[in-house]
N, C-alpha and C. Protein backbone atom coordinates (compact mmCIF):
# COMPACT_ATOMS: atom_id res chain seq x y z
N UNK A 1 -101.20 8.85 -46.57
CA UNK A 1 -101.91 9.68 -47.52
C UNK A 1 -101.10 10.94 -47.81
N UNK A 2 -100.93 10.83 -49.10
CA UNK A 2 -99.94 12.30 -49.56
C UNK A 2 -100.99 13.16 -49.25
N UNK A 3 -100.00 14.56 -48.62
CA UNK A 3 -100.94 16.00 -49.21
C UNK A 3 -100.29 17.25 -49.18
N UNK A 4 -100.69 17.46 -50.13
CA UNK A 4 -99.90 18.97 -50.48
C UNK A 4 -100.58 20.06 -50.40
N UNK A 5 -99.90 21.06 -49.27
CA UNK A 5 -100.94 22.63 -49.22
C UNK A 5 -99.71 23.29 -49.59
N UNK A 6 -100.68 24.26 -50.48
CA UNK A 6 -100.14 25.41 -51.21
C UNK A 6 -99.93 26.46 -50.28
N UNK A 7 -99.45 27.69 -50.17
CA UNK A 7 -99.03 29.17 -49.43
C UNK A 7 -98.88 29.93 -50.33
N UNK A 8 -99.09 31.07 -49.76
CA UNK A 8 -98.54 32.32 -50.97
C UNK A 8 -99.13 32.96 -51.80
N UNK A 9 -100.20 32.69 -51.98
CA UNK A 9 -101.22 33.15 -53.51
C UNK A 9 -101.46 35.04 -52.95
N UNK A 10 -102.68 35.43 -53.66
CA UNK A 10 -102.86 36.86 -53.39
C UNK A 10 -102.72 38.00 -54.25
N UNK A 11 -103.43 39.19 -54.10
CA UNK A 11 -102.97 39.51 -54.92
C UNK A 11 -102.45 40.71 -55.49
N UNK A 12 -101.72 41.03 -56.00
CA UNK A 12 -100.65 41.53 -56.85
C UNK A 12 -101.26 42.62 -58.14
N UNK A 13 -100.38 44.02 -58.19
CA UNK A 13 -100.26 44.46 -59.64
C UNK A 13 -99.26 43.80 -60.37
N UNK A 14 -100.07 44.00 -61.62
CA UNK A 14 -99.02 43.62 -63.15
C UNK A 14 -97.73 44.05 -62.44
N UNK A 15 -96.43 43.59 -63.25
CA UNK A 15 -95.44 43.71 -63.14
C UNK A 15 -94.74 43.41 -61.77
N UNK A 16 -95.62 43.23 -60.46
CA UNK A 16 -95.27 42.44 -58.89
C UNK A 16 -94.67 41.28 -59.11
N UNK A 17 -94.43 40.52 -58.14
CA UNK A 17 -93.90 38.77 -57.90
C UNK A 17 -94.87 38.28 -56.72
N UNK A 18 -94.66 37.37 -56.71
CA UNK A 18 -94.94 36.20 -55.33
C UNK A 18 -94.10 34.98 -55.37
N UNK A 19 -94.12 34.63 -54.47
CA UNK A 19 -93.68 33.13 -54.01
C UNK A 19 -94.84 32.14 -53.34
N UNK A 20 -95.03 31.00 -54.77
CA UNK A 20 -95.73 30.48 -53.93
C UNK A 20 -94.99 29.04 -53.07
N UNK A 21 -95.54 28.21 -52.34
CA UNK A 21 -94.85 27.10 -51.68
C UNK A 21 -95.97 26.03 -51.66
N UNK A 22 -95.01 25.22 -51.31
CA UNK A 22 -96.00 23.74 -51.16
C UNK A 22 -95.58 22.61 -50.55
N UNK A 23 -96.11 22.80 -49.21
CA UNK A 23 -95.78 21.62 -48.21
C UNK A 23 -95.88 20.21 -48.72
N UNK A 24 -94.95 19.48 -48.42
CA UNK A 24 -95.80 17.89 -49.14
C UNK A 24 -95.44 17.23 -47.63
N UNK A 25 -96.49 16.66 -47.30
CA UNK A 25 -96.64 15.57 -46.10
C UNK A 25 -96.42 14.37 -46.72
N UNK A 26 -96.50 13.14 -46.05
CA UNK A 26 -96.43 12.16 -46.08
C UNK A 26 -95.80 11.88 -47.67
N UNK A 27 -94.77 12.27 -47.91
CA UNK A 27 -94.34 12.11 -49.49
C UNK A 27 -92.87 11.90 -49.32
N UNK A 28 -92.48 10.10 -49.43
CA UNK A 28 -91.48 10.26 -48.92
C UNK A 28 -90.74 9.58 -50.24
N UNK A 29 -91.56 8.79 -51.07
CA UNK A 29 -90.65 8.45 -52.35
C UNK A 29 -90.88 9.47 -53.36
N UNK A 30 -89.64 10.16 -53.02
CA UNK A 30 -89.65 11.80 -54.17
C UNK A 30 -88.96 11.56 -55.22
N UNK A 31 -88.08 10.55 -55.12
CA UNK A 31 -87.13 10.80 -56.20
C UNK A 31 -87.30 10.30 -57.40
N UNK A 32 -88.49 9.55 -57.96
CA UNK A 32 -88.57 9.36 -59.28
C UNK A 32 -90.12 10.09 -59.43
N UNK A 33 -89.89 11.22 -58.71
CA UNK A 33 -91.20 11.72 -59.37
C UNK A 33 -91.12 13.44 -59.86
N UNK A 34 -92.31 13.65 -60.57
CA UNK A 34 -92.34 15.26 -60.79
C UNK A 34 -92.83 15.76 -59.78
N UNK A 35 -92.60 17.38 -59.58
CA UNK A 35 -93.64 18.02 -59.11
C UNK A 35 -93.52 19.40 -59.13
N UNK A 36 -94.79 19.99 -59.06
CA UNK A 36 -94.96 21.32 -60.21
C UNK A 36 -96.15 21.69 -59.72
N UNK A 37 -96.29 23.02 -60.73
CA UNK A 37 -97.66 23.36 -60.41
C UNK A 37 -98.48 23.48 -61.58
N UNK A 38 -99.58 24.02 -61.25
CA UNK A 38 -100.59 23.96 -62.46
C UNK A 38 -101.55 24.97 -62.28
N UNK A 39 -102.48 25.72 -62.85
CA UNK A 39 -103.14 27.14 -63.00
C UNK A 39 -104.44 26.58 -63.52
N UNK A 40 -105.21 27.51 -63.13
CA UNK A 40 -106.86 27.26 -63.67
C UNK A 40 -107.55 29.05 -63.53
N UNK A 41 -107.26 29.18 -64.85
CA UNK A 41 -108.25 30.55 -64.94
C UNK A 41 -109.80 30.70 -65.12
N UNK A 42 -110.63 31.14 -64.11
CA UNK A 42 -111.95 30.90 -64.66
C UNK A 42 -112.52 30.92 -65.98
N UNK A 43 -112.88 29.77 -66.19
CA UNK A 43 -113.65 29.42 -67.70
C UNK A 43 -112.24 28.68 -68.26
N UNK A 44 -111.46 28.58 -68.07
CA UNK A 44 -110.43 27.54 -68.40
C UNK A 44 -110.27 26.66 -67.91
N UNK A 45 -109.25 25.63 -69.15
CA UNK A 45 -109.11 24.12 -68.14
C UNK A 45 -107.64 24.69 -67.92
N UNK A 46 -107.63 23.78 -66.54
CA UNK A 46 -106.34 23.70 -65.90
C UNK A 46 -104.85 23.62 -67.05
N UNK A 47 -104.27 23.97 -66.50
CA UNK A 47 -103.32 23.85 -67.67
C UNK A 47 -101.81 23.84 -66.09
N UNK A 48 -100.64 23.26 -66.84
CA UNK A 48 -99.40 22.88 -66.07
C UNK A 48 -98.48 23.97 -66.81
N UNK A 49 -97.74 24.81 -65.99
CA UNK A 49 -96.96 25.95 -66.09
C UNK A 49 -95.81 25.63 -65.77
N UNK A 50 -94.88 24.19 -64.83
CA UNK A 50 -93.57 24.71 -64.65
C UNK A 50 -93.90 23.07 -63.48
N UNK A 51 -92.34 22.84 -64.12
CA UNK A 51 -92.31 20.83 -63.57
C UNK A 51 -91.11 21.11 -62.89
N UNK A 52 -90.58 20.36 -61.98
CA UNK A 52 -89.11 19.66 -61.78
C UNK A 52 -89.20 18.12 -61.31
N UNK A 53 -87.83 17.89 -62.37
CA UNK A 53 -87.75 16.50 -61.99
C UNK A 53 -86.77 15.83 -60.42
N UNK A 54 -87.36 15.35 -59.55
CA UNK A 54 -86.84 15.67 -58.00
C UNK A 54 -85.71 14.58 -58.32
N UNK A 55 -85.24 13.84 -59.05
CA UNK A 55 -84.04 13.31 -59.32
C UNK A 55 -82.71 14.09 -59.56
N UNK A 56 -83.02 15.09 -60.26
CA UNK A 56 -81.73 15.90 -60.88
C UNK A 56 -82.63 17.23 -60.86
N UNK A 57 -82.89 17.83 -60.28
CA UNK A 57 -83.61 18.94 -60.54
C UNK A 57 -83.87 19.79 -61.40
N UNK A 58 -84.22 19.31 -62.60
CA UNK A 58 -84.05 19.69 -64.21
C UNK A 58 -85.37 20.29 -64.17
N UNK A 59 -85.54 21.54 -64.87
CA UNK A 59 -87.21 22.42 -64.64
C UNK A 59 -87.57 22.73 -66.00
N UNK A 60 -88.54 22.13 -66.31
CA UNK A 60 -89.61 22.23 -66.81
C UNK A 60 -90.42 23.43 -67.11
N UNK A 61 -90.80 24.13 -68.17
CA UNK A 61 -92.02 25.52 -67.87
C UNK A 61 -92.49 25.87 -69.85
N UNK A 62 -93.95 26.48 -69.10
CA UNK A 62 -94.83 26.14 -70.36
C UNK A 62 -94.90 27.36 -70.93
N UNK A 63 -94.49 27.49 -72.17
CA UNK A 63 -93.54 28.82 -72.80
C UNK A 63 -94.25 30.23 -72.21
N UNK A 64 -95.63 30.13 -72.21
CA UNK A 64 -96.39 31.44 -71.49
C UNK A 64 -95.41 31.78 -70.28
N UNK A 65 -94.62 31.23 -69.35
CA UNK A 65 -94.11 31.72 -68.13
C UNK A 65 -92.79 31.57 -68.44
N UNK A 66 -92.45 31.02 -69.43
CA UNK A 66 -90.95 30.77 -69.62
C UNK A 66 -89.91 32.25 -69.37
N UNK A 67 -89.15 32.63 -68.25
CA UNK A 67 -88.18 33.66 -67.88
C UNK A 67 -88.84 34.16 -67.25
N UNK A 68 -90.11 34.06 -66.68
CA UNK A 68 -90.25 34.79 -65.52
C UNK A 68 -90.69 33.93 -64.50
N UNK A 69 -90.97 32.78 -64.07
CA UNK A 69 -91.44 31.86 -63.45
C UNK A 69 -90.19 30.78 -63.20
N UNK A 70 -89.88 30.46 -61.48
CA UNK A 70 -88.77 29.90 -61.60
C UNK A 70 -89.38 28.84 -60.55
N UNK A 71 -89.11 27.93 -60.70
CA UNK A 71 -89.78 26.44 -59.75
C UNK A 71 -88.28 26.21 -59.12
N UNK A 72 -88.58 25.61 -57.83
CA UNK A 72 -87.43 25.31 -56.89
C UNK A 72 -88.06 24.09 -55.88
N UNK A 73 -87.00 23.65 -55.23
CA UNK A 73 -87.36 21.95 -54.60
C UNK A 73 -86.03 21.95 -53.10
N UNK A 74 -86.82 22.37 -52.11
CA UNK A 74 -85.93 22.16 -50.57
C UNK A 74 -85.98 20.85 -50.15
N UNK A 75 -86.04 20.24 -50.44
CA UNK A 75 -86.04 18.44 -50.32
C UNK A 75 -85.39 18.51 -48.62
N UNK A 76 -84.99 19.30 -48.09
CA UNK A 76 -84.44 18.84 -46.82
C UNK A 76 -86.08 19.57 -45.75
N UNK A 77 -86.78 20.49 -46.18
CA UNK A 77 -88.18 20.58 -45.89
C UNK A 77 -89.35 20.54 -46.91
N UNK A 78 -88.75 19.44 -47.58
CA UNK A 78 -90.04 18.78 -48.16
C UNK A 78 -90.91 20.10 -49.17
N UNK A 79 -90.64 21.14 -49.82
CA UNK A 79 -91.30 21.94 -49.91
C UNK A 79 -90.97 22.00 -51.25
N UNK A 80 -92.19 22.77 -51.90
CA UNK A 80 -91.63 23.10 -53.84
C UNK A 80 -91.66 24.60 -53.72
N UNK A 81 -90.96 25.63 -54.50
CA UNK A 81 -91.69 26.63 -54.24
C UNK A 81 -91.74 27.23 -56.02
N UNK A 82 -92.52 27.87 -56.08
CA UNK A 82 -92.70 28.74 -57.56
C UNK A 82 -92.40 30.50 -57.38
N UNK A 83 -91.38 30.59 -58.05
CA UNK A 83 -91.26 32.35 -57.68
C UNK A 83 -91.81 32.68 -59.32
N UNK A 84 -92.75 33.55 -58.78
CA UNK A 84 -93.34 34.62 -59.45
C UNK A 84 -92.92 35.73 -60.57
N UNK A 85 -92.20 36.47 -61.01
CA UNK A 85 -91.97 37.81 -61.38
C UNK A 85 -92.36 38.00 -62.35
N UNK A 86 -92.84 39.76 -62.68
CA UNK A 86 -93.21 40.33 -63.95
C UNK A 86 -94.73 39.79 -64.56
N UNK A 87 -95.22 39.71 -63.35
CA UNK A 87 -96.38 39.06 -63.41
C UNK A 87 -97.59 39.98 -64.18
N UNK A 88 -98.31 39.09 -65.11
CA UNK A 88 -99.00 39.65 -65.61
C UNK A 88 -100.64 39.28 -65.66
N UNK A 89 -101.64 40.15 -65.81
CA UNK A 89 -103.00 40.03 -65.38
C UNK A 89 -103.65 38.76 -66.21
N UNK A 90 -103.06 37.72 -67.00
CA UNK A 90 -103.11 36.48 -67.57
C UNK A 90 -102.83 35.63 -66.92
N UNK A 91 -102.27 35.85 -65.92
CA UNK A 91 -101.39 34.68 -64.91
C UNK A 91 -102.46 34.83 -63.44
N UNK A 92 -103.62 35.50 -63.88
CA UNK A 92 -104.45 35.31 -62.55
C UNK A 92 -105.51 34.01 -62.67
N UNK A 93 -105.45 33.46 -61.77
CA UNK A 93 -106.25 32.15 -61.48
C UNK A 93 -105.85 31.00 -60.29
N UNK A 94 -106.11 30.20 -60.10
CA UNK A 94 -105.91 29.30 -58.78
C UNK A 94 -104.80 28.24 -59.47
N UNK A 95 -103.80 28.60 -58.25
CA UNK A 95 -102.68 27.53 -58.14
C UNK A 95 -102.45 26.14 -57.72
N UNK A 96 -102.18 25.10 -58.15
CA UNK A 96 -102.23 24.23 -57.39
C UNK A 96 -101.01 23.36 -57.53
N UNK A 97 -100.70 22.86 -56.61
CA UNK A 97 -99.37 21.89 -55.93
C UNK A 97 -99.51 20.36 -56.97
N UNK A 98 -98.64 20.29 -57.76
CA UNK A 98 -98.89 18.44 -57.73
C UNK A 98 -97.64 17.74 -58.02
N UNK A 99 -97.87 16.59 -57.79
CA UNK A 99 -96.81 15.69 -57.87
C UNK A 99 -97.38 14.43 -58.41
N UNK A 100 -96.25 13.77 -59.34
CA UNK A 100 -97.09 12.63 -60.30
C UNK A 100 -95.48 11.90 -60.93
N UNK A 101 -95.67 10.61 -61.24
CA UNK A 101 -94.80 10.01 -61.96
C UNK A 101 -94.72 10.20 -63.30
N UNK A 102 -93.01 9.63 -63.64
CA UNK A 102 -92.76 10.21 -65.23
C UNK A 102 -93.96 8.58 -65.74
N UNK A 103 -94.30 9.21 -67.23
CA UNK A 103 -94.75 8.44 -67.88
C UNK A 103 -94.61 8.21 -68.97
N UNK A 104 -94.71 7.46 -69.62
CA UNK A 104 -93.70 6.90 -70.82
C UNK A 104 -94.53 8.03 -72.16
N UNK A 105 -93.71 8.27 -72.37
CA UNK A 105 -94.22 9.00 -73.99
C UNK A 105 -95.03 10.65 -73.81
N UNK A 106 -94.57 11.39 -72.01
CA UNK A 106 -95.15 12.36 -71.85
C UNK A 106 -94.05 13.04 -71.13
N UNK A 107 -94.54 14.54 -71.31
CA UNK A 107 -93.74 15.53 -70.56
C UNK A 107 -94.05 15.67 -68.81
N UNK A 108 -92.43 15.87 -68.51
CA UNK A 108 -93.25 16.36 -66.95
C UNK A 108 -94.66 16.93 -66.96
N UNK A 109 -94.68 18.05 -67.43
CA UNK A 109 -95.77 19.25 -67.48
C UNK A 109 -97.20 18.16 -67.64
N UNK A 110 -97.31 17.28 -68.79
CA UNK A 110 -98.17 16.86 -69.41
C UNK A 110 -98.28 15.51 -68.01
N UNK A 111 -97.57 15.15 -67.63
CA UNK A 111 -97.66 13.83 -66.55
C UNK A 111 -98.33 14.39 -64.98
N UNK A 112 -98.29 15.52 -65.08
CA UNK A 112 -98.56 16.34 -63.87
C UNK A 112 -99.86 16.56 -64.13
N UNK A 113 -101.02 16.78 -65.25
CA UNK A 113 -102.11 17.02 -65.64
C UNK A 113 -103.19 15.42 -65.62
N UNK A 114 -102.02 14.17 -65.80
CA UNK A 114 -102.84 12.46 -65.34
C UNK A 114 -103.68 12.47 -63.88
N UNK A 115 -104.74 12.16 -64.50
CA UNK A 115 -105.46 12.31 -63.18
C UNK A 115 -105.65 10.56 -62.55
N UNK A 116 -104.89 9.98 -62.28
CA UNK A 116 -105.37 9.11 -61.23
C UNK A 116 -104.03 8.67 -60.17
N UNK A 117 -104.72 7.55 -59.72
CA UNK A 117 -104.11 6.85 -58.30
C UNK A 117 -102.24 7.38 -57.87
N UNK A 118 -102.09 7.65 -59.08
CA UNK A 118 -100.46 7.45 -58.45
C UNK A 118 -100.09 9.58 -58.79
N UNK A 119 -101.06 10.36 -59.15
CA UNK A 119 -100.90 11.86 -58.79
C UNK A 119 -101.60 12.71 -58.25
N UNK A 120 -101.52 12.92 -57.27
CA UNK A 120 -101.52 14.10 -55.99
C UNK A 120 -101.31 15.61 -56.65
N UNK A 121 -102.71 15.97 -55.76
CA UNK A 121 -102.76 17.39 -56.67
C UNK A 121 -103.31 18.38 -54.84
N UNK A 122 -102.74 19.75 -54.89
CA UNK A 122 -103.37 19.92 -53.77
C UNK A 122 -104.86 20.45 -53.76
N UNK A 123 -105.02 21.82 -52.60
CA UNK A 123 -106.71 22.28 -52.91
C UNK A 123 -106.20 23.91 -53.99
N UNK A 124 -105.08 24.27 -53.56
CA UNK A 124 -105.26 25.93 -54.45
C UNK A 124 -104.87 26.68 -53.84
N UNK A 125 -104.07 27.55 -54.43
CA UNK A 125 -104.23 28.86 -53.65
C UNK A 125 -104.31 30.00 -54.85
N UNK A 126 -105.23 31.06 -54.81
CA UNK A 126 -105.54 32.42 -55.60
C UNK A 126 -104.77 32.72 -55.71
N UNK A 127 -104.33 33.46 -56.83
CA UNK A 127 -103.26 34.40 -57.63
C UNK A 127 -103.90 35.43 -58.17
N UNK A 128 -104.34 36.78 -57.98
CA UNK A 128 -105.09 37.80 -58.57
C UNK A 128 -104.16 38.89 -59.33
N UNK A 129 -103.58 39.10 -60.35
CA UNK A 129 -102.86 40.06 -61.08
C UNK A 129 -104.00 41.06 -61.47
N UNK A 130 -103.61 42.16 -60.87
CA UNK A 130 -104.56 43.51 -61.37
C UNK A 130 -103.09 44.38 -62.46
N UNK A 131 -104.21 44.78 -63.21
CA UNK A 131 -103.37 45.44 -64.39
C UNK A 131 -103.41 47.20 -64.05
């Protein structure tokens, strides 16, 4: 059983960083898959902010975070991490870890948001930007 816990959330003034991370257990066929994270602001739907593809580590990000949000992949401890900067009080809401296969006719970002059998999503971790 895959599972991914998130680290790192918390929170932050405008213009701060964080790092968040994301353990993946039992996840051992990585290499034809995405994995990224994804945001949920209260009263919003989830939405996917920033992919890499664990084949070639090519990154992915959803123009709102584009240059300040940098996704990274330690494949030798299994971990994803998302660095933070220039963070702004729009970017507060719950983080979450996922990993999902490419799918034909979709973006990382958008393949990471498929909700069934073959993508793993974790529980969250808070991100609070005060302005």
């Amino acid at each position: 059983q895959v599972q991914l816990q998130e680290s790192g959330g918390g929170s932050v003034q405008a213009r701060g960083s964080l790092r968040l991370s994301c353990l993946a257990s039992e996840f051992t066929t990585t290499r034809y898959y995405y994995m990224g994270w994804l945001r949920q602001a209260p009263g919003k739907e989830r939405e996917a902010v920033a992919a890499i593809w664990l084949s070639d580590l090519d990154t992915y990000y959803a123009d709102s975070v584009k240059g300040r949000f940098t996704i990274s992949h330690d494949s030798a401890k299994n971990t994803l991490y998302l660095q933070m900067d220039s963070l702004k009080s729009e970017d507060t809401g719950r983080y979450y870890c996922a990993a999902a296969p490419a799918r034909e006719g979709m973006s990382g970002l958008q393949s990471l948001l498929v909700r069934d059998a073959r993508t793993f999503w974790g529980r969250g971790t808070q991100v609070t930007v005060s302005s």
